[in-house]
C-alpha atoms as a PDB file:
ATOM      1  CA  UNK A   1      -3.240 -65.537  70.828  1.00  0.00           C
ATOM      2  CA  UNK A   2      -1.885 -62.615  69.020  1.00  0.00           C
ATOM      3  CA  UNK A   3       1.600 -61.152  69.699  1.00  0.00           C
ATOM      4  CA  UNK A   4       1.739 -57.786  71.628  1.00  0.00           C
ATOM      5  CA  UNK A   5       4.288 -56.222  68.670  1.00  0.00           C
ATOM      6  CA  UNK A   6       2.153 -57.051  66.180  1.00  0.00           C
ATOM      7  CA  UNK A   7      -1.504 -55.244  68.023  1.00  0.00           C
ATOM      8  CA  UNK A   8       1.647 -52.220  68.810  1.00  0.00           C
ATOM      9  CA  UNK A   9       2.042 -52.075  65.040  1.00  0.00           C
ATOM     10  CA  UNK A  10      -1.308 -52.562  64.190  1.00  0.00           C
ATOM     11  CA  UNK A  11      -1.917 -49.980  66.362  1.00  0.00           C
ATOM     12  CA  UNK A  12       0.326 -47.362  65.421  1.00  0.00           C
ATOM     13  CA  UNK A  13      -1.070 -47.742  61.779  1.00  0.00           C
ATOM     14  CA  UNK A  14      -4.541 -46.826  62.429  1.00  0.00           C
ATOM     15  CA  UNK A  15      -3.315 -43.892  64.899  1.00  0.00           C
ATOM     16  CA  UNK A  16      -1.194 -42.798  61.800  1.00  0.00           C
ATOM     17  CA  UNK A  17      -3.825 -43.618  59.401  1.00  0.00           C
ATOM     18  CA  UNK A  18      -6.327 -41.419  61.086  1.00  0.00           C
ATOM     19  CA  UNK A  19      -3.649 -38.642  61.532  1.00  0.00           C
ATOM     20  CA  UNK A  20      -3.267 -38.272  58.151  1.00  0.00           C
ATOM     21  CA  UNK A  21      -7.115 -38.491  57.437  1.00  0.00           C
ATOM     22  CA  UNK A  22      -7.743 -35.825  59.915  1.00  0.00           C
ATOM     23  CA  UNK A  23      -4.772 -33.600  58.617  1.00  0.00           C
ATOM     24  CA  UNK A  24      -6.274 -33.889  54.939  1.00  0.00           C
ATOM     25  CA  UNK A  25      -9.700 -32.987  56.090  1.00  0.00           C
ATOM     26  CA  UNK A  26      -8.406 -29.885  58.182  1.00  0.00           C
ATOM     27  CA  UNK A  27      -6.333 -29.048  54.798  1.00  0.00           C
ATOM     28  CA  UNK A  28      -9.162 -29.301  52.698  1.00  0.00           C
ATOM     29  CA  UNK A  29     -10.839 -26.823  54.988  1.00  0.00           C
ATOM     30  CA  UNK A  30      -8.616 -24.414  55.129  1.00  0.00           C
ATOM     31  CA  UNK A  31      -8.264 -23.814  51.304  1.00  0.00           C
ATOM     32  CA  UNK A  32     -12.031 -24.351  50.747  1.00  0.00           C
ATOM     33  CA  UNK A  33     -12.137 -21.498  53.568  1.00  0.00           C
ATOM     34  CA  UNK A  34      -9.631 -19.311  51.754  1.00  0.00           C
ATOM     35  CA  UNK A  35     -11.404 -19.561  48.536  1.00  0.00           C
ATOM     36  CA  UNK A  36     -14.697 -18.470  49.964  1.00  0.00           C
ATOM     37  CA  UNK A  37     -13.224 -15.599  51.424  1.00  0.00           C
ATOM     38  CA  UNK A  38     -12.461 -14.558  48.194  1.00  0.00           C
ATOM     39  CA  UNK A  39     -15.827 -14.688  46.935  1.00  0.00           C
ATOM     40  CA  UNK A  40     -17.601 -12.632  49.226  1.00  0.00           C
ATOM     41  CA  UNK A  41     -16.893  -8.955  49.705  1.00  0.00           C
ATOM     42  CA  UNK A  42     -14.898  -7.450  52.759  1.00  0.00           C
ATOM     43  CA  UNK A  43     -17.495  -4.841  53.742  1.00  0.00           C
ATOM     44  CA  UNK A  44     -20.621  -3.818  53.525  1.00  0.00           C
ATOM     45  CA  UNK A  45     -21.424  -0.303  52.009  1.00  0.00           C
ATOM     46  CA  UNK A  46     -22.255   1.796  55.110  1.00  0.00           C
ATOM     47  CA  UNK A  47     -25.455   3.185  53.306  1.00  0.00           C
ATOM     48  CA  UNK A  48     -26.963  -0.706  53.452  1.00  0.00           C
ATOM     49  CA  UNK A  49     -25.852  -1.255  56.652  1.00  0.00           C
ATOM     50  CA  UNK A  50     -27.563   2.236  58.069  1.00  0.00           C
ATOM     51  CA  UNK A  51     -30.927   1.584  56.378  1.00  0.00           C
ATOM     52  CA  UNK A  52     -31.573  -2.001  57.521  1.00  0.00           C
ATOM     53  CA  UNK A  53     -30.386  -0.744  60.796  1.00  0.00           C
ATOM     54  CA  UNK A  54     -33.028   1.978  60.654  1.00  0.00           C
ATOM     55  CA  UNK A  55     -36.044  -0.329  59.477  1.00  0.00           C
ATOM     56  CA  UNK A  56     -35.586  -2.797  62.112  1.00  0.00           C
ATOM     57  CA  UNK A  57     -35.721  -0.055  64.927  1.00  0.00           C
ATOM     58  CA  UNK A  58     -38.760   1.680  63.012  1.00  0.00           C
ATOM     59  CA  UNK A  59     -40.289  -1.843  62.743  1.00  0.00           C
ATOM     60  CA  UNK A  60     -40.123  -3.085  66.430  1.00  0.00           C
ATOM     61  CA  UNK A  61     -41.396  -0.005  67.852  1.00  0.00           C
ATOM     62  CA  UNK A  62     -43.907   0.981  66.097  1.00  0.00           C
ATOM     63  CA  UNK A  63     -45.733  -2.625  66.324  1.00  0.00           C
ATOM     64  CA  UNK A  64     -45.603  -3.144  69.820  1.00  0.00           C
ATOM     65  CA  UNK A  65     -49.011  -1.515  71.631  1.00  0.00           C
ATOM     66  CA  UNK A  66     -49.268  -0.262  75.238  1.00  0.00           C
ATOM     67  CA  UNK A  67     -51.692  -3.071  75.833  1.00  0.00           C
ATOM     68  CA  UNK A  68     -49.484  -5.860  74.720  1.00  0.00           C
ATOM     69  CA  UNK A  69     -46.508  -4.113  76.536  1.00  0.00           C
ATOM     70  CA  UNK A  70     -49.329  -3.828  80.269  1.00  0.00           C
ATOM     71  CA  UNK A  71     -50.087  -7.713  79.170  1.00  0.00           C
ATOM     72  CA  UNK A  72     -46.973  -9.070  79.774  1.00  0.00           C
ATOM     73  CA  UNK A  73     -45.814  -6.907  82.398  1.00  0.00           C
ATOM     74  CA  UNK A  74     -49.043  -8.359  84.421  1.00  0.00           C
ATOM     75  CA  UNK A  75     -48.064 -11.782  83.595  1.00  0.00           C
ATOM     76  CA  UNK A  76     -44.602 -11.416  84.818  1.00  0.00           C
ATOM     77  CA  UNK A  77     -46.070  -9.492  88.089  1.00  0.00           C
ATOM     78  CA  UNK A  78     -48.157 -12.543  88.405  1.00  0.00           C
ATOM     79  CA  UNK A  79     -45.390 -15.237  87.785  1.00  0.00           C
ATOM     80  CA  UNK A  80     -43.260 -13.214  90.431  1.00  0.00           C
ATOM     81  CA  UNK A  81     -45.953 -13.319  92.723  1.00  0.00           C
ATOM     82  CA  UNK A  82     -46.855 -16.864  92.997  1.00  0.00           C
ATOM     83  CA  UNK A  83     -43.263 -17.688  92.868  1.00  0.00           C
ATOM     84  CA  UNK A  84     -43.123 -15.829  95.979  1.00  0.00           C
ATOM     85  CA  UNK A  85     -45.083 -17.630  98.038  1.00  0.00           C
END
């Protein structure tokens, strides 16, 4: 049989052990963080951001149809329906 102070100091080794290999990681990840942040720019030029946001709203609306749009508004009139009952 092993002696309780020696699993206590056992113990508190790996606890401290994996501490320190958590605190190193975290560490690590903060400066690997801070050096990214560096390498990509603060903001985008507002001319960009305007004309993607102007293609994607000219792209969804002008390829949805009426009959797609009266397809799945029947579907989901059906689906109500026989949840209904």
């Amino acid at each position: 049989m092993t002696n309780i102070g020696s699993q206590l100091i056992e113990a508190a080794t790996l606890m401290v052990t994996g501490m320190g290999v958590v605190f190193i990681f975290l560490t690590i990840l903060i400066f690997l963080i801070r050096f990214m942040s560096t390498l990509v720019p603060q903001e985008v030029p507002e001319k960009l951001v305007a004309a993607k946001t102007t293609k994607a709203n000219q792209s969804t609306s002008s390829t949805v149809s009426p009959q797609v749009v009266a397809a799945i508004s029947a579907a989901i009139q059906q689906h109500r329906a026989s949840i209904a009952k």
